[in-house]
Protein backbone atom coordinates (compact mmCIF):
# COMPACT_ATOMS: atom_id res chain seq x y z
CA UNK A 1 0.00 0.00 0.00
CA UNK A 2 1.20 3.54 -0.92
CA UNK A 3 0.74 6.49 0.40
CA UNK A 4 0.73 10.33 -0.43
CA UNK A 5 -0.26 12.87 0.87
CA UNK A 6 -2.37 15.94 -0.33
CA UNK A 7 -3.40 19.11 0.62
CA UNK A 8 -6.64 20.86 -0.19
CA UNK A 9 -6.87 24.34 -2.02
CA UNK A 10 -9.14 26.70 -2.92
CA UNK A 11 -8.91 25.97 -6.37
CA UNK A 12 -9.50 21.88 -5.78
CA UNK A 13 -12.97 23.12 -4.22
CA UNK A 14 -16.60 24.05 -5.63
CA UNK A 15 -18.57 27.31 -4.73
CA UNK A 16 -19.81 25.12 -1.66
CA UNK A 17 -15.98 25.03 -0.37
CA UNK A 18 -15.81 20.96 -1.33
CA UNK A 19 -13.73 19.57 -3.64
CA UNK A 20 -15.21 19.24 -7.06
CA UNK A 21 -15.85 15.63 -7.74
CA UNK A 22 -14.18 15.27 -10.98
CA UNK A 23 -10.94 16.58 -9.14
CA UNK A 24 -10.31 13.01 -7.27
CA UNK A 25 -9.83 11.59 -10.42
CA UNK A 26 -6.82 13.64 -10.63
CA UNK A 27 -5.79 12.83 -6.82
CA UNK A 28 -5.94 8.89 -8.47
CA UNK A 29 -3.75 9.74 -10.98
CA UNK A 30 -1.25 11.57 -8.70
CA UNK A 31 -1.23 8.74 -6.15
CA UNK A 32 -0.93 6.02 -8.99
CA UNK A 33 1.76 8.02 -10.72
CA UNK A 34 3.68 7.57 -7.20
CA UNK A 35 3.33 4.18 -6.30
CA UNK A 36 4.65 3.33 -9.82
CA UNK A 37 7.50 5.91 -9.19
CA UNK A 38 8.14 4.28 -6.08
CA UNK A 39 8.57 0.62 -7.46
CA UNK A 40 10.92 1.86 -10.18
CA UNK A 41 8.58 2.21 -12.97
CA UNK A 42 10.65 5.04 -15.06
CA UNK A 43 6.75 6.44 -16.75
CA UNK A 44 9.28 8.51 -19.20
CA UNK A 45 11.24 6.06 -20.15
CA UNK A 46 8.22 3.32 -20.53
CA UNK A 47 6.82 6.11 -23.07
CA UNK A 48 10.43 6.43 -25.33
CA UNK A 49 9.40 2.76 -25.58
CA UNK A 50 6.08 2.81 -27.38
CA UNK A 51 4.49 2.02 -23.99
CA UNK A 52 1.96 3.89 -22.28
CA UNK A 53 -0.67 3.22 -19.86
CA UNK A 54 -4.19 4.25 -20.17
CA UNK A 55 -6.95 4.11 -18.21
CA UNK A 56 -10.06 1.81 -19.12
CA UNK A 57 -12.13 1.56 -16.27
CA UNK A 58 -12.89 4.06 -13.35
CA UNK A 59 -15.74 2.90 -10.13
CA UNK A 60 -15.92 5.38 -7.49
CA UNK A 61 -17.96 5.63 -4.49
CA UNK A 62 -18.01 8.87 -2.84
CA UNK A 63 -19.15 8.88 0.76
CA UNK A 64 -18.12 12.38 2.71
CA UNK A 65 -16.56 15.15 0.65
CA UNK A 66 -13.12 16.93 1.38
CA UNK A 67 -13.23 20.71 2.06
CA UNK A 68 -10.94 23.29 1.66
CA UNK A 69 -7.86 23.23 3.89
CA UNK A 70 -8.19 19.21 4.60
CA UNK A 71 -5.14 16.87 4.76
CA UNK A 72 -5.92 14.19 2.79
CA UNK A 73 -3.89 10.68 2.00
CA UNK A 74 -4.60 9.18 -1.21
CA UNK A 75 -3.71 5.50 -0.40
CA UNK A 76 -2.81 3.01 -3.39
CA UNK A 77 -2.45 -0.54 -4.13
CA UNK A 78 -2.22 -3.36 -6.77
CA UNK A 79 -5.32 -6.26 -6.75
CA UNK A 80 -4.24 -7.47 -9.86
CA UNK A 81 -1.50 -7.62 -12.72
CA UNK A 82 -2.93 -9.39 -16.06
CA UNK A 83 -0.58 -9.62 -19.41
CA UNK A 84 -2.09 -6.17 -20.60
CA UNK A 85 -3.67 -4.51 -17.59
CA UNK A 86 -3.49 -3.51 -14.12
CA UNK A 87 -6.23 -3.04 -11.55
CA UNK A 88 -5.41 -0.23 -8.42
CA UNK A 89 -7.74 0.02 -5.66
CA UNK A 90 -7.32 3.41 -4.30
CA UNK A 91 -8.94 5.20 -1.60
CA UNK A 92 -8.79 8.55 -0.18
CA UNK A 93 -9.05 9.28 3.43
CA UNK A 94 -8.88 12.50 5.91
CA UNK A 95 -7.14 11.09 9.45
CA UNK A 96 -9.13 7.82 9.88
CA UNK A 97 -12.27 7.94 7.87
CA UNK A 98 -12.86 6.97 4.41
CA UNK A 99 -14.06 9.31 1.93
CA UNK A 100 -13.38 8.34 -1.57
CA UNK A 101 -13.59 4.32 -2.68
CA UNK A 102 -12.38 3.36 -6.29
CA UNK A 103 -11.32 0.67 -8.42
CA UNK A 104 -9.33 1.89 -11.25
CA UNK A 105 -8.00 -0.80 -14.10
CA UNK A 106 -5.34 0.69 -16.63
CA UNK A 107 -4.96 -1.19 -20.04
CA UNK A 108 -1.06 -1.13 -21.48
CA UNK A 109 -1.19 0.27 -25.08
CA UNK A 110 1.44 1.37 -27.69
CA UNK A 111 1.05 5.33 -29.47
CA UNK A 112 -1.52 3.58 -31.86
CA UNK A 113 -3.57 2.58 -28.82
CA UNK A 114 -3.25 -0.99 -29.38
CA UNK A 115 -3.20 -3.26 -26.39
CA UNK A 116 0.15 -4.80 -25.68
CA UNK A 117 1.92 -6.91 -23.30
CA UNK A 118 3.07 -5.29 -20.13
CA UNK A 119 6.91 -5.86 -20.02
CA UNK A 120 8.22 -8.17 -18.18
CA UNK A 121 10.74 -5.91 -16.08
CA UNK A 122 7.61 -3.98 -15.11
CA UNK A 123 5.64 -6.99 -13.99
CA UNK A 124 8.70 -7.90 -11.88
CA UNK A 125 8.94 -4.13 -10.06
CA UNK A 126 5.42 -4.14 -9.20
CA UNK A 127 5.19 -7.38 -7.86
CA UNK A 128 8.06 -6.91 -5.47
């Protein structure tokens, strides 16, 4: 399980002084983005190699909303590596209690946005 943390600003929130819900996706993406950093996965490097991944599936239960000013920790992990795709569970909670819920798969495509194999270097970082 990863974590990172976040901060909540006045331009992450609504008129209401909540964050906009469309706005975690990008919290997802941040937290995802460091848990691959943190295994090794070079996202730069995968890309000079025709390989890129995508996302293909987002389900997201929201159940409190963060505010303006909150401390949040976007908390990410693996459930499961197939030859093309990988599906996160992520969730995003403020001290103890859960507010955000989601399953997020990601497919692994080349430029032309074909599916292709998830190399086998990458399967190996992830799964240590």
């Amino acid at each position: 399980m990863h974590e990172l943390n976040k901060k909540i600003y006045y331009h992450d929130t609504d008129c209401g002084g909540v964050v906009y819900y469309a706005n975690y996706l990008r919290y997802f993406e941040e937290g995802r983005t460091e848990y691959l950093n943190a295994k090794g996965v070079d996202i730069n490097q995968l890309s000079e190699q025709d390989t890129v991944f995508v996302v293909r599936r987002v389900e997201v239960d929201y159940k409190f909303p963060a505010r303006y000013g909150d401390n949040l920790i976007i908390l990410s992990e693996i459930l499961n590596i197939k030859k093309a795709s990988i599906e996160f569970a992520q969730d995003i909670v403020k001290e103890t209690k859960l507010l955000i819920r989601a399953k997020i798969e990601l497919v692994c495509v080349n430029y032309s946005f074909r599916p292709k194999k998830i190399p086998e270097e990458i399967i190996k970082c992830l799964k240590e």
